[in-house]
PDB file of N, CA and C in Angstrom:
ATOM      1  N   UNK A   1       0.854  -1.169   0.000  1.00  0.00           N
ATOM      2  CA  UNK A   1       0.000   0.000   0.000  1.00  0.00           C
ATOM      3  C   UNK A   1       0.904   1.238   0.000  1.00  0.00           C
ATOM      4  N   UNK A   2       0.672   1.841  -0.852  1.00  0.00           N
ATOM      5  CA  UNK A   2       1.745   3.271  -1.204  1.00  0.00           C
ATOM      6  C   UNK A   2       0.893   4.733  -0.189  1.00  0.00           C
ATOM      7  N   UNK A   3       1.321   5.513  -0.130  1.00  0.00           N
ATOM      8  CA  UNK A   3       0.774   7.139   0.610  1.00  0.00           C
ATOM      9  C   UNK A   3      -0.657   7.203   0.167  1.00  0.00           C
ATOM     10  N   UNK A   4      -1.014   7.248  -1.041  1.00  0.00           N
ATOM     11  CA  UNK A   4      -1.890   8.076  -1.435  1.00  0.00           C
ATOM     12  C   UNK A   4      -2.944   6.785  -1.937  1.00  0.00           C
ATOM     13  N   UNK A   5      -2.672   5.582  -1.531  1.00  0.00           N
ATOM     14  CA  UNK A   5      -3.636   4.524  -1.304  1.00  0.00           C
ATOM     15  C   UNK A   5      -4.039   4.674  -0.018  1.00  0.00           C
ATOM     16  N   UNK A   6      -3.543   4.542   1.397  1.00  0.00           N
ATOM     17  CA  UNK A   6      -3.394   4.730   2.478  1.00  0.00           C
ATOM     18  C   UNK A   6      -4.343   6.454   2.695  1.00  0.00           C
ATOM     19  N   UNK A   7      -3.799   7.086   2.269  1.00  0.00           N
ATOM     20  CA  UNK A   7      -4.742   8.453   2.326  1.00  0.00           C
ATOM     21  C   UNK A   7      -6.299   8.234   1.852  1.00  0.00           C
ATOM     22  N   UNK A   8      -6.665   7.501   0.931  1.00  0.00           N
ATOM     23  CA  UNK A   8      -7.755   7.083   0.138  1.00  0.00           C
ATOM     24  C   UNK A   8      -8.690   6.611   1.176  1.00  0.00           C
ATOM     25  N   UNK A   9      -8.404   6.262   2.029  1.00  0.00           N
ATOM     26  CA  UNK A   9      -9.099   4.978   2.741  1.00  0.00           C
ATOM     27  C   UNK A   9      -9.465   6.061   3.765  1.00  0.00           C
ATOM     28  N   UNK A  10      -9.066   7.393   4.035  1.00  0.00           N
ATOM     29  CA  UNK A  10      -9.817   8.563   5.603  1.00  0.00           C
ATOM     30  C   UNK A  10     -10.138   9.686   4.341  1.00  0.00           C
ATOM     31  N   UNK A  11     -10.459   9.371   3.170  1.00  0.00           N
ATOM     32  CA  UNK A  11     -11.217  10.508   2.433  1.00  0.00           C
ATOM     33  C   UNK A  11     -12.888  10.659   3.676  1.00  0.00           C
ATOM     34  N   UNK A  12     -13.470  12.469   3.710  1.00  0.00           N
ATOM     35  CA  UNK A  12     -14.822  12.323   4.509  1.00  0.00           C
ATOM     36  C   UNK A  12     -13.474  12.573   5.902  1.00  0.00           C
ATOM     37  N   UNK A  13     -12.568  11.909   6.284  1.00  0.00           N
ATOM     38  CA  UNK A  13     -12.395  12.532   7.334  1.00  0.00           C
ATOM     39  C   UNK A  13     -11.945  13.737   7.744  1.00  0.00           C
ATOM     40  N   UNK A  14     -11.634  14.188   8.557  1.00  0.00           N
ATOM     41  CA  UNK A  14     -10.833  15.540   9.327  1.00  0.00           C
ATOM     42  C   UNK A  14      -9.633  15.617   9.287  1.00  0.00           C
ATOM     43  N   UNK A  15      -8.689  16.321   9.030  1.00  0.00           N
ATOM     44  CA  UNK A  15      -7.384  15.953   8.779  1.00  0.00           C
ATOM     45  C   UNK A  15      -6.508  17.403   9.252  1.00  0.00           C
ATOM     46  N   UNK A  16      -5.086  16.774   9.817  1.00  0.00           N
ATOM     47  CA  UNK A  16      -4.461  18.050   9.989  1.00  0.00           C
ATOM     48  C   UNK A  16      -3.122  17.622   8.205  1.00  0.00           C
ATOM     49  N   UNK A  17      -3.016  18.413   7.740  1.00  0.00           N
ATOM     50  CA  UNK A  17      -1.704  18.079   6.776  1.00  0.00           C
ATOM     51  C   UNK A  17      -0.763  19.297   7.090  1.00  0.00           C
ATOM     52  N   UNK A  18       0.793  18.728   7.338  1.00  0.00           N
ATOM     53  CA  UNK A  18       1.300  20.092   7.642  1.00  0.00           C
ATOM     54  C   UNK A  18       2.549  19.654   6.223  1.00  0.00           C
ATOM     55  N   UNK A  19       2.355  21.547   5.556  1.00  0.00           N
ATOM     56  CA  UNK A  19       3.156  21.424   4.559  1.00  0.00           C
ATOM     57  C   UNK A  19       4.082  21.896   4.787  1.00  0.00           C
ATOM     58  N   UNK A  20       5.322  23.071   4.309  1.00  0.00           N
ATOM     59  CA  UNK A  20       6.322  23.766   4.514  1.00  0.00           C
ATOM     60  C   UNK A  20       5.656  25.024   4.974  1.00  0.00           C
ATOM     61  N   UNK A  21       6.251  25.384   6.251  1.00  0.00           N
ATOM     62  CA  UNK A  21       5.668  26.298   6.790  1.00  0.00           C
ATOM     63  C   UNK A  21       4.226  26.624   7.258  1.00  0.00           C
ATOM     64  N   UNK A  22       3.813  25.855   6.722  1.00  0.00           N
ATOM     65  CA  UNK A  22       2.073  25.900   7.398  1.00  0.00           C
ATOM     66  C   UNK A  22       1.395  24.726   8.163  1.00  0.00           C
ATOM     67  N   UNK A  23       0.135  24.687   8.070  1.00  0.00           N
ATOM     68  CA  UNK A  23      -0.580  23.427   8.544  1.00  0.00           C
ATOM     69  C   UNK A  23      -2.168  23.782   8.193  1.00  0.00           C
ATOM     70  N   UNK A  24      -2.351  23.490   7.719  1.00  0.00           N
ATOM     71  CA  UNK A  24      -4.019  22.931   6.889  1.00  0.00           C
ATOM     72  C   UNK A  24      -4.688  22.031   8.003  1.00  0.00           C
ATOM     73  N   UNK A  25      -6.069  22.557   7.893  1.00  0.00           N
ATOM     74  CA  UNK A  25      -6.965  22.020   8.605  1.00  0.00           C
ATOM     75  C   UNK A  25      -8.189  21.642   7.864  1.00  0.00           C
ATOM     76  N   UNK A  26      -8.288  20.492   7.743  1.00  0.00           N
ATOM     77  CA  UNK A  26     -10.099  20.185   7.457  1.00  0.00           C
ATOM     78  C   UNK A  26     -10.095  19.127   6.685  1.00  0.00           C
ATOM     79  N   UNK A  27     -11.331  18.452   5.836  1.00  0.00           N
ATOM     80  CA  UNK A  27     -12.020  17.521   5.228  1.00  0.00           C
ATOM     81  C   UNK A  27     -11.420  16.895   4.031  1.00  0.00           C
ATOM     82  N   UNK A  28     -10.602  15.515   4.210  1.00  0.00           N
ATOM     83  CA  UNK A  28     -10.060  15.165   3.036  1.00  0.00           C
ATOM     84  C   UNK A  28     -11.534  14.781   2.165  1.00  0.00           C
ATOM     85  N   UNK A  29     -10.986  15.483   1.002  1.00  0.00           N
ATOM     86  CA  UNK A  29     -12.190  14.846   0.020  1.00  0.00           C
ATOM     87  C   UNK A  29     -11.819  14.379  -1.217  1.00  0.00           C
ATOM     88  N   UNK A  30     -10.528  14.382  -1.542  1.00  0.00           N
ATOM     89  CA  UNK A  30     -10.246  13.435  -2.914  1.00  0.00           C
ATOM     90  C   UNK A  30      -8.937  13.333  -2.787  1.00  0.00           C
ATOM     91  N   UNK A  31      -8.199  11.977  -3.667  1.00  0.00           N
ATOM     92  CA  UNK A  31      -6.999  11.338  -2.996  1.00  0.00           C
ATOM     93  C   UNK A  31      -6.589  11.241  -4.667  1.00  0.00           C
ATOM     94  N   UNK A  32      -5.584  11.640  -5.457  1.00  0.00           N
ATOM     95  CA  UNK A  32      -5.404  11.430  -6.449  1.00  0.00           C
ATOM     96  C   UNK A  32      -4.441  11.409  -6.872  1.00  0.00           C
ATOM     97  N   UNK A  33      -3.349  10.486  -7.711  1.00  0.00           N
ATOM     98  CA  UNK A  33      -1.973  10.274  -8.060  1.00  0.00           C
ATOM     99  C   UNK A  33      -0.900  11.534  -8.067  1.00  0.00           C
ATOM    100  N   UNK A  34      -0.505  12.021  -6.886  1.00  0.00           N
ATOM    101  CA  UNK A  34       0.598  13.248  -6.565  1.00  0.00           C
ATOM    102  C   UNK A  34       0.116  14.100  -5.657  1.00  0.00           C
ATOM    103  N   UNK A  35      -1.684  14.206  -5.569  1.00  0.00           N
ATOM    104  CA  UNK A  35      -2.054  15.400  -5.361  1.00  0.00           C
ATOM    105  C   UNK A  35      -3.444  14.906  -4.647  1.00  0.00           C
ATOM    106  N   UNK A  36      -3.911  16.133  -3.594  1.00  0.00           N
ATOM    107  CA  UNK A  36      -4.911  15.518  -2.426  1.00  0.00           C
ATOM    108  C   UNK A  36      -5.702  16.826  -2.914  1.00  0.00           C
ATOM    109  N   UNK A  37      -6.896  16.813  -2.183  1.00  0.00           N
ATOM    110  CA  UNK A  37      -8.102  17.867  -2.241  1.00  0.00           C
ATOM    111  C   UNK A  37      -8.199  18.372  -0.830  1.00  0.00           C
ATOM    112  N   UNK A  38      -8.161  19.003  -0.068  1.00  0.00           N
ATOM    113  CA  UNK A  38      -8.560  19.296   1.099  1.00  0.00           C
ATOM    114  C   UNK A  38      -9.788  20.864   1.630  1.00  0.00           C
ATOM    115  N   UNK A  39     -10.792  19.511   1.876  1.00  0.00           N
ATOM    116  CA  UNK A  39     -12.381  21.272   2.012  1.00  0.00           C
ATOM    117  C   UNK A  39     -11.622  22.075   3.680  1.00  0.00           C
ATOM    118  N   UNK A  40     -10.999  23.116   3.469  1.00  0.00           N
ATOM    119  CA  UNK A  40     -10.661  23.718   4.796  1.00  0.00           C
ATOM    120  C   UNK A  40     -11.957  24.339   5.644  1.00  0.00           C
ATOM    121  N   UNK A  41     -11.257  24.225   7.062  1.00  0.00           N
ATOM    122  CA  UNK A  41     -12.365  24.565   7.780  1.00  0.00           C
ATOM    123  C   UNK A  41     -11.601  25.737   8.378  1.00  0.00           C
ATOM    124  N   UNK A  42     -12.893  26.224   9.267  1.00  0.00           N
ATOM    125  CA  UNK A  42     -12.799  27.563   9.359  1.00  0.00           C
ATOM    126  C   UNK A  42     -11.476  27.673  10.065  1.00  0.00           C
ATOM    127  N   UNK A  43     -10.930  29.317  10.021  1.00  0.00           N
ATOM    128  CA  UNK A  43      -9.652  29.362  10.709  1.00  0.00           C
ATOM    129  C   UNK A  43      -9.473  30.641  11.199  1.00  0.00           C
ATOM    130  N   UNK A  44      -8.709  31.193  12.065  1.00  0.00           N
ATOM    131  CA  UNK A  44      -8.809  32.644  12.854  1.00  0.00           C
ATOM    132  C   UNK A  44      -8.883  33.846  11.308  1.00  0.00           C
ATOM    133  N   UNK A  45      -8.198  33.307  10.339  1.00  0.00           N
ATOM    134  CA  UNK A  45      -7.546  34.406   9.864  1.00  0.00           C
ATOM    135  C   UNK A  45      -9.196  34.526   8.070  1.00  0.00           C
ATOM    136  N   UNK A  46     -10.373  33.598   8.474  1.00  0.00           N
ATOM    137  CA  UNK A  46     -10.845  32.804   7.493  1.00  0.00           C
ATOM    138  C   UNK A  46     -10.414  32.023   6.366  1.00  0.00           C
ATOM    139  N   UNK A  47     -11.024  32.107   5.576  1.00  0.00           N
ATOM    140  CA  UNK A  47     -10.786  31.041   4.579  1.00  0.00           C
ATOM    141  C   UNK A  47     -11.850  29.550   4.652  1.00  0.00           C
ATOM    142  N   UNK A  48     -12.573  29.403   5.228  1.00  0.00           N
ATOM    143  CA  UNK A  48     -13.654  28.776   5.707  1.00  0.00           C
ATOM    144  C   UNK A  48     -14.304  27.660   4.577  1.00  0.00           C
ATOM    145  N   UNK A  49     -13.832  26.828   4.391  1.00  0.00           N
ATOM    146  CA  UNK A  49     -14.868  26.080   3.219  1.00  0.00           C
ATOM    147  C   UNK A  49     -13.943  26.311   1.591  1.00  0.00           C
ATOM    148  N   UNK A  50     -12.963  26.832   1.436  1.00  0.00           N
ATOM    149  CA  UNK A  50     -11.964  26.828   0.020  1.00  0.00           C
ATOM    150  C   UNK A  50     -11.315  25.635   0.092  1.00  0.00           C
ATOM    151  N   UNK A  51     -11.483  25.248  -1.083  1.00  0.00           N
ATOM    152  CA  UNK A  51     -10.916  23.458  -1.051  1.00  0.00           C
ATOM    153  C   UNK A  51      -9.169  24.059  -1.628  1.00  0.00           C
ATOM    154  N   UNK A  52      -8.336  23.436  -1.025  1.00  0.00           N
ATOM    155  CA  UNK A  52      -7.340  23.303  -1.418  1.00  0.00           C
ATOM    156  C   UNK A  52      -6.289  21.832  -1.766  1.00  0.00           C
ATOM    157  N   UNK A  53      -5.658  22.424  -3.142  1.00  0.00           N
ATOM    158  CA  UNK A  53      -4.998  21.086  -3.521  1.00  0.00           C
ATOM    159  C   UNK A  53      -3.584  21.484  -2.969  1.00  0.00           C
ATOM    160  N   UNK A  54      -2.919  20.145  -2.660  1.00  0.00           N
ATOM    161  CA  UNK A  54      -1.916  20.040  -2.026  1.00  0.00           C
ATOM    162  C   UNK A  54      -0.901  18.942  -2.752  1.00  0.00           C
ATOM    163  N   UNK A  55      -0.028  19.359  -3.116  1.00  0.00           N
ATOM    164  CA  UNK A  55       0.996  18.190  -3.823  1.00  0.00           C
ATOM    165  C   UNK A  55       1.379  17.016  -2.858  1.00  0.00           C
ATOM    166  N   UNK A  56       1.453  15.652  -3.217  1.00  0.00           N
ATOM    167  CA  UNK A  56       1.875  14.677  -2.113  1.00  0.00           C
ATOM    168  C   UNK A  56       3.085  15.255  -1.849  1.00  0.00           C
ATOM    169  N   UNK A  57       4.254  15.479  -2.564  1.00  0.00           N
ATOM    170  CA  UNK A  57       5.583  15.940  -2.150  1.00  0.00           C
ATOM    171  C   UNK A  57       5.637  16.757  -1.461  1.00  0.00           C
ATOM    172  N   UNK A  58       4.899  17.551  -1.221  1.00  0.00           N
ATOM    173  CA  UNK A  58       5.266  18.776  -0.192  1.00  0.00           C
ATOM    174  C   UNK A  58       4.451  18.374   1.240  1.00  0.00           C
ATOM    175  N   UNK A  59       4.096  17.319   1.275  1.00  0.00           N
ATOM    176  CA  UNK A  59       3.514  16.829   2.780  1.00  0.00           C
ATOM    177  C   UNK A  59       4.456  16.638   3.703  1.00  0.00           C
ATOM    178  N   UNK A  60       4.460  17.333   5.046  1.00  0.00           N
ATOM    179  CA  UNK A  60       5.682  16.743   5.837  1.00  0.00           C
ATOM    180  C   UNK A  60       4.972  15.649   6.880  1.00  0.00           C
ATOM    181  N   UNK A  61       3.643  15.638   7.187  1.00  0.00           N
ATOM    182  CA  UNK A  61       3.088  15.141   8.072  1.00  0.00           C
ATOM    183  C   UNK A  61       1.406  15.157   7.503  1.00  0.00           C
ATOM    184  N   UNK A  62       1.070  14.090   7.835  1.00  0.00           N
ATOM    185  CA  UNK A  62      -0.394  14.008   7.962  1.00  0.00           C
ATOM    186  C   UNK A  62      -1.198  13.579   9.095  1.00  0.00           C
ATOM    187  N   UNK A  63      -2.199  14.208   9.890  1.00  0.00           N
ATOM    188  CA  UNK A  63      -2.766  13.852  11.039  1.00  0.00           C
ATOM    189  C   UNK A  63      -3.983  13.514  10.917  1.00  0.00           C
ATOM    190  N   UNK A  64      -4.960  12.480  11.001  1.00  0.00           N
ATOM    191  CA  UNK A  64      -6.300  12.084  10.738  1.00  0.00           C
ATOM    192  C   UNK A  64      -6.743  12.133  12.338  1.00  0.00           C
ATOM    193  N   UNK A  65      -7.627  12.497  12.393  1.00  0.00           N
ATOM    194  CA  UNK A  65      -8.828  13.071  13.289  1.00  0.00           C
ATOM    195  C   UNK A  65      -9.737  12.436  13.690  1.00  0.00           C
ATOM    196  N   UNK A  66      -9.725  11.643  14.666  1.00  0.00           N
ATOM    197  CA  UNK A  66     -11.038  10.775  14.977  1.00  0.00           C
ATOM    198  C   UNK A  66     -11.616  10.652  16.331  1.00  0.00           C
TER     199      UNK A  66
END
């Protein structure tokens, strides 16, 4: 089972992903060869609900939420 098989399987869940310099919060919703979907949730600064794509390579950490 490779990363982004393994990621496939907590799509629907909550997720922390921390990239370079940041950390993303919210709803994995699609798992796709290099590259993830993530629906963000709300955050001090907003941004509330903008799905963001995220390259697998630039993942330093992934945290699933349960």
């Amino acid at each position: 089972m490779n990363f982004q098989q393994m990621l496939s399987t907590y799509i629907d869940k909550s997720a922390e992903i921390m990239v370079p310099n940041e950390l993303v919060s919210g709803t994995l919703i699609s798992v796709q060869t290099g590259l993830i979907e993530i629906q963000q949730t709300a955050t001090t600064y907003g941004g509330s609900g903008q799905i963001i794509n995220i390259l697998t390579n630039n993942i330093d950490f992934v945290r699933i939420l349960v």
